[in-house]
PDB file of N, CA and C in Angstrom:
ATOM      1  N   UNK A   1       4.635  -8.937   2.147  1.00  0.00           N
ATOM      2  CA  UNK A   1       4.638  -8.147   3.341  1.00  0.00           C
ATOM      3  C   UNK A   1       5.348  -6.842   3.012  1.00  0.00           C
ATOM      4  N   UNK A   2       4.746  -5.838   3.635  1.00  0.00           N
ATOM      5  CA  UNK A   2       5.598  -4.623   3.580  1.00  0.00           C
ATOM      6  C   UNK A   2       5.627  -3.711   4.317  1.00  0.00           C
ATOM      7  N   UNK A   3       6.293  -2.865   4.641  1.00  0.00           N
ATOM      8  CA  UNK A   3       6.431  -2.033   6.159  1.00  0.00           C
ATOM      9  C   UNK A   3       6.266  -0.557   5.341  1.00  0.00           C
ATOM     10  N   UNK A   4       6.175   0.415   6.269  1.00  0.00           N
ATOM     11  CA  UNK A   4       6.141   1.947   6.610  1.00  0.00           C
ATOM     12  C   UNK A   4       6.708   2.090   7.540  1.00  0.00           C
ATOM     13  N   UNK A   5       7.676   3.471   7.863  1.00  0.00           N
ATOM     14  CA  UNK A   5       8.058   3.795   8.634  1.00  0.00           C
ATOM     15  C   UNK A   5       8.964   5.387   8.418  1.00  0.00           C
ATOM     16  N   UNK A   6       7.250   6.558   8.377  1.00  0.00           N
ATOM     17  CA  UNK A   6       7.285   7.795   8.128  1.00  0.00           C
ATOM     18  C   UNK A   6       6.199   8.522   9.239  1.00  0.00           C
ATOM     19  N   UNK A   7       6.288   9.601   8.366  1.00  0.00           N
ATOM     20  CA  UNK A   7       5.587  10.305   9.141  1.00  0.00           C
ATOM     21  C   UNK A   7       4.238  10.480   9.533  1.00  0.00           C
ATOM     22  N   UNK A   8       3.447   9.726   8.150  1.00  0.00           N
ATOM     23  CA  UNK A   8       2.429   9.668   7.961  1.00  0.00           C
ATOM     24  C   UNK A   8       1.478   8.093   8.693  1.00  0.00           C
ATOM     25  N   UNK A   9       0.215   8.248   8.675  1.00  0.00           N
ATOM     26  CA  UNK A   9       0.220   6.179   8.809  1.00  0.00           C
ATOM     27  C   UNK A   9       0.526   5.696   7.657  1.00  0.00           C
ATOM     28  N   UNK A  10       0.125   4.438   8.052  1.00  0.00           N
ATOM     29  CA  UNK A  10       0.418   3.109   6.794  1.00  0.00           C
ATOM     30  C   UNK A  10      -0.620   3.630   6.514  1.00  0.00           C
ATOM     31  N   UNK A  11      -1.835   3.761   6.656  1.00  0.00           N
ATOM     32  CA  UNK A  11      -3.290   4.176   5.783  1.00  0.00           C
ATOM     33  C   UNK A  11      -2.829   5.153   4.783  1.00  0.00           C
ATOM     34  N   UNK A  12      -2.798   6.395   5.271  1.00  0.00           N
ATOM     35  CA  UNK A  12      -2.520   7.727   4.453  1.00  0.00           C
ATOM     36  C   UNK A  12      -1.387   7.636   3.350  1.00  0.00           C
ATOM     37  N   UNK A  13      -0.156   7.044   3.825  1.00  0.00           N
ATOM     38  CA  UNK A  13       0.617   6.425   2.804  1.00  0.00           C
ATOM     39  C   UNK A  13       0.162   5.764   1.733  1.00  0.00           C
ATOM     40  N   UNK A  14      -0.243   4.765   2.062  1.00  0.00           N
ATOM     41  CA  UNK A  14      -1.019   3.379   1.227  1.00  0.00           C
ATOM     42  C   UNK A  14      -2.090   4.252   0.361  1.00  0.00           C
ATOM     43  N   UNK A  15      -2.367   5.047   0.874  1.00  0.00           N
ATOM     44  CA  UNK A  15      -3.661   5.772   0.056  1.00  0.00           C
ATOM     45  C   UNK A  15      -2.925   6.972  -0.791  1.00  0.00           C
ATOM     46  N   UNK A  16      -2.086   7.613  -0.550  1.00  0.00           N
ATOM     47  CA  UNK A  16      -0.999   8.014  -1.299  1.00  0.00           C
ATOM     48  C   UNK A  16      -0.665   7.626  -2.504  1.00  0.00           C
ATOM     49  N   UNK A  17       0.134   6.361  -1.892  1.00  0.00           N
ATOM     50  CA  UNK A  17       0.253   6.047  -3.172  1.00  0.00           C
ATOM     51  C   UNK A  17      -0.246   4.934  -4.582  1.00  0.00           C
ATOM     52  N   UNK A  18      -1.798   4.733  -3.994  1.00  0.00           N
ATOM     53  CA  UNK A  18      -2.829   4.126  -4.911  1.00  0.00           C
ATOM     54  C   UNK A  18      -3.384   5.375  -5.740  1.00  0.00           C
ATOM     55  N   UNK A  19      -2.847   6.814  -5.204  1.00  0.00           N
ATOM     56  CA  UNK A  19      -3.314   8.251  -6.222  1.00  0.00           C
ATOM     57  C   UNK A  19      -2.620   8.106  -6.344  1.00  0.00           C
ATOM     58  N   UNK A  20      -1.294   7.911  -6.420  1.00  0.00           N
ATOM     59  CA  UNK A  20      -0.779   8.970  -7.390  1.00  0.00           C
ATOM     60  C   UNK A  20       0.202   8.758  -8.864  1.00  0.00           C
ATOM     61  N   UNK A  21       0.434   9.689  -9.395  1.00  0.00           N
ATOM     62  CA  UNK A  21       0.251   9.410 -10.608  1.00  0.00           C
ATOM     63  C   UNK A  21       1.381   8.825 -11.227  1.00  0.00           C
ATOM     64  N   UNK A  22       2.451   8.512 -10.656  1.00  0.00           N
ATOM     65  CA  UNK A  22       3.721   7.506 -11.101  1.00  0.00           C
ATOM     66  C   UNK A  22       3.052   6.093 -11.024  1.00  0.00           C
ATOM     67  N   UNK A  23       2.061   5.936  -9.912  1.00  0.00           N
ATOM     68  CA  UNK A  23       1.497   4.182 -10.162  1.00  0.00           C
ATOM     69  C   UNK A  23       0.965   3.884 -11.201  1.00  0.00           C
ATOM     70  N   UNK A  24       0.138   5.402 -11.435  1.00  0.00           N
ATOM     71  CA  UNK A  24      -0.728   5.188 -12.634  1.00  0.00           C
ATOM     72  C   UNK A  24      -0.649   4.773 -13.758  1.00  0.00           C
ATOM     73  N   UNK A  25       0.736   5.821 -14.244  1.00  0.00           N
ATOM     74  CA  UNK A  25       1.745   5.328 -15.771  1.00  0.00           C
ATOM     75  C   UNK A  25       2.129   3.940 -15.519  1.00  0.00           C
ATOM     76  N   UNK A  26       2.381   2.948 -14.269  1.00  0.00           N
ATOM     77  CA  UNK A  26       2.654   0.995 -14.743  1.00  0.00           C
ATOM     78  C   UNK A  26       1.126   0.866 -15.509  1.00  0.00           C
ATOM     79  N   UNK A  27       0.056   1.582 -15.709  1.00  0.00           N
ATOM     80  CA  UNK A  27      -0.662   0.638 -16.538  1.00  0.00           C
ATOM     81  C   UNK A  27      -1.528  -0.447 -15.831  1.00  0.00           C
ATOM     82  N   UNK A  28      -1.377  -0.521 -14.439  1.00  0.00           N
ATOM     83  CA  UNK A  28      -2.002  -1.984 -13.493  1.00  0.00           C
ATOM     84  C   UNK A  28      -3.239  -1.368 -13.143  1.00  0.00           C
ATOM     85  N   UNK A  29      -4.273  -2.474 -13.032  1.00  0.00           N
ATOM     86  CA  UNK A  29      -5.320  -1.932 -12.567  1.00  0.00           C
ATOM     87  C   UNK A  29      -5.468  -2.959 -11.926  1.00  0.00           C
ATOM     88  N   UNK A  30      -5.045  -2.765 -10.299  1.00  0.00           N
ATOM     89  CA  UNK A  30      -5.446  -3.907  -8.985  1.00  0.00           C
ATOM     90  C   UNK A  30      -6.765  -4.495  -9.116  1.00  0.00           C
ATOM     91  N   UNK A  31      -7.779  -4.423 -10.022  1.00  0.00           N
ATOM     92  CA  UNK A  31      -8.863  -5.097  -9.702  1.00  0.00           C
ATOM     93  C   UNK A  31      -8.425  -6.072 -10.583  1.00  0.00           C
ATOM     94  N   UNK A  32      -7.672  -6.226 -11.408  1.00  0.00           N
ATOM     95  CA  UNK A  32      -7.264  -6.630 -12.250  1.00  0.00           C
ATOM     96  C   UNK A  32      -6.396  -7.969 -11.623  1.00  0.00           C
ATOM     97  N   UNK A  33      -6.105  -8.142 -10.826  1.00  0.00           N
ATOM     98  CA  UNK A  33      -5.137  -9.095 -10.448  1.00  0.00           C
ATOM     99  C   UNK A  33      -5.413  -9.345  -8.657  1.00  0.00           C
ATOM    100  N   UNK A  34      -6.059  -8.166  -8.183  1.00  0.00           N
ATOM    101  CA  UNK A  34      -5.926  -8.234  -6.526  1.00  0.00           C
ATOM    102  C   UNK A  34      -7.575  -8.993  -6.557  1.00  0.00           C
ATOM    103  N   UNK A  35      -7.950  -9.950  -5.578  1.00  0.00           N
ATOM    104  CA  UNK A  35      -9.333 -10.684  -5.465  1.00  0.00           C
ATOM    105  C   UNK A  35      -9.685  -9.971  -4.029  1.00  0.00           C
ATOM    106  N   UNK A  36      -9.368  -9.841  -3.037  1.00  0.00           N
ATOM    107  CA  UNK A  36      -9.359  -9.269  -1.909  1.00  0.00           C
ATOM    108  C   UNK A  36      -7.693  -8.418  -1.027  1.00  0.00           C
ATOM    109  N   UNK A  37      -8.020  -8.036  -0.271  1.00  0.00           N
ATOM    110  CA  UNK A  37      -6.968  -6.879   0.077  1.00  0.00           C
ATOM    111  C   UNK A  37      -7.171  -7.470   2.421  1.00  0.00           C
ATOM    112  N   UNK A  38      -6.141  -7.478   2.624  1.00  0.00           N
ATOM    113  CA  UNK A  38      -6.189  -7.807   4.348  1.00  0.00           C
ATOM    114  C   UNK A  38      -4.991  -7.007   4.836  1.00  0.00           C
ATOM    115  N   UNK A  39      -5.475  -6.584   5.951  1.00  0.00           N
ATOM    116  CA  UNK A  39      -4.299  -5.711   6.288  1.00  0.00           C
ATOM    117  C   UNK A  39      -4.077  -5.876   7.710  1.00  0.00           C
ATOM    118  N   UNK A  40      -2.869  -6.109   8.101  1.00  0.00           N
ATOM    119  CA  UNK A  40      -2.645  -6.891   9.334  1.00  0.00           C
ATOM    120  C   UNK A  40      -0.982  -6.020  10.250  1.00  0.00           C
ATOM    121  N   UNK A  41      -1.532  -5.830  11.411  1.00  0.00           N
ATOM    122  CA  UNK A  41      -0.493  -4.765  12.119  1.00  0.00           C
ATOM    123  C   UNK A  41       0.242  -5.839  13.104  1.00  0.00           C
ATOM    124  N   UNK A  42       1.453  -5.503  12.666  1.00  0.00           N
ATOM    125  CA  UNK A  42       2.782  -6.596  13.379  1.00  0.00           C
ATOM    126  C   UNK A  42       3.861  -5.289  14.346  1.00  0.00           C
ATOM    127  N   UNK A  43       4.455  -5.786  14.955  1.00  0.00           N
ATOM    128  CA  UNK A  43       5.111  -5.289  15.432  1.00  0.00           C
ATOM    129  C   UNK A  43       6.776  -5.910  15.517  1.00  0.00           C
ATOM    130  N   UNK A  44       7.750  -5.461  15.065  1.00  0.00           N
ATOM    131  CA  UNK A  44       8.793  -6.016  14.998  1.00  0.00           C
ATOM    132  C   UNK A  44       9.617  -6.428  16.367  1.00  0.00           C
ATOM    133  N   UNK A  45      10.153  -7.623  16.722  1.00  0.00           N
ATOM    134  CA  UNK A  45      10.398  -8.427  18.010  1.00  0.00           C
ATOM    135  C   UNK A  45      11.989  -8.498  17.616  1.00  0.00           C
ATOM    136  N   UNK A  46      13.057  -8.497  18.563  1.00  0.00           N
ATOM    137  CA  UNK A  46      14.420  -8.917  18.430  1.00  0.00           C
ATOM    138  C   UNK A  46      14.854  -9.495  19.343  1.00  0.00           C
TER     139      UNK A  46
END
């Protein structure tokens, strides 16, 4: 699980940072290990 909480959405973020180029240098290639991708909006409760 993982959160955002900027200026941007979680989309534009998330898409951020699948460009850019510090992910790039780990060498991972998500097809490589990811089989499918789900993306699910929670809202935090206290």
């Amino acid at each position: 699980m993982i959160s955002y909480d900027g200026p941007e959405s979680f989309e534009e973020a998330n898409a951020a940072y699948w460009a850019s180029e510090r992910r790039k240098t780990l060498g991972l290639d998500p097809s490589d290990y990811l089989v499918r991708e789900e993306t699910r909006e929670v809202e935090q409760t206290l």
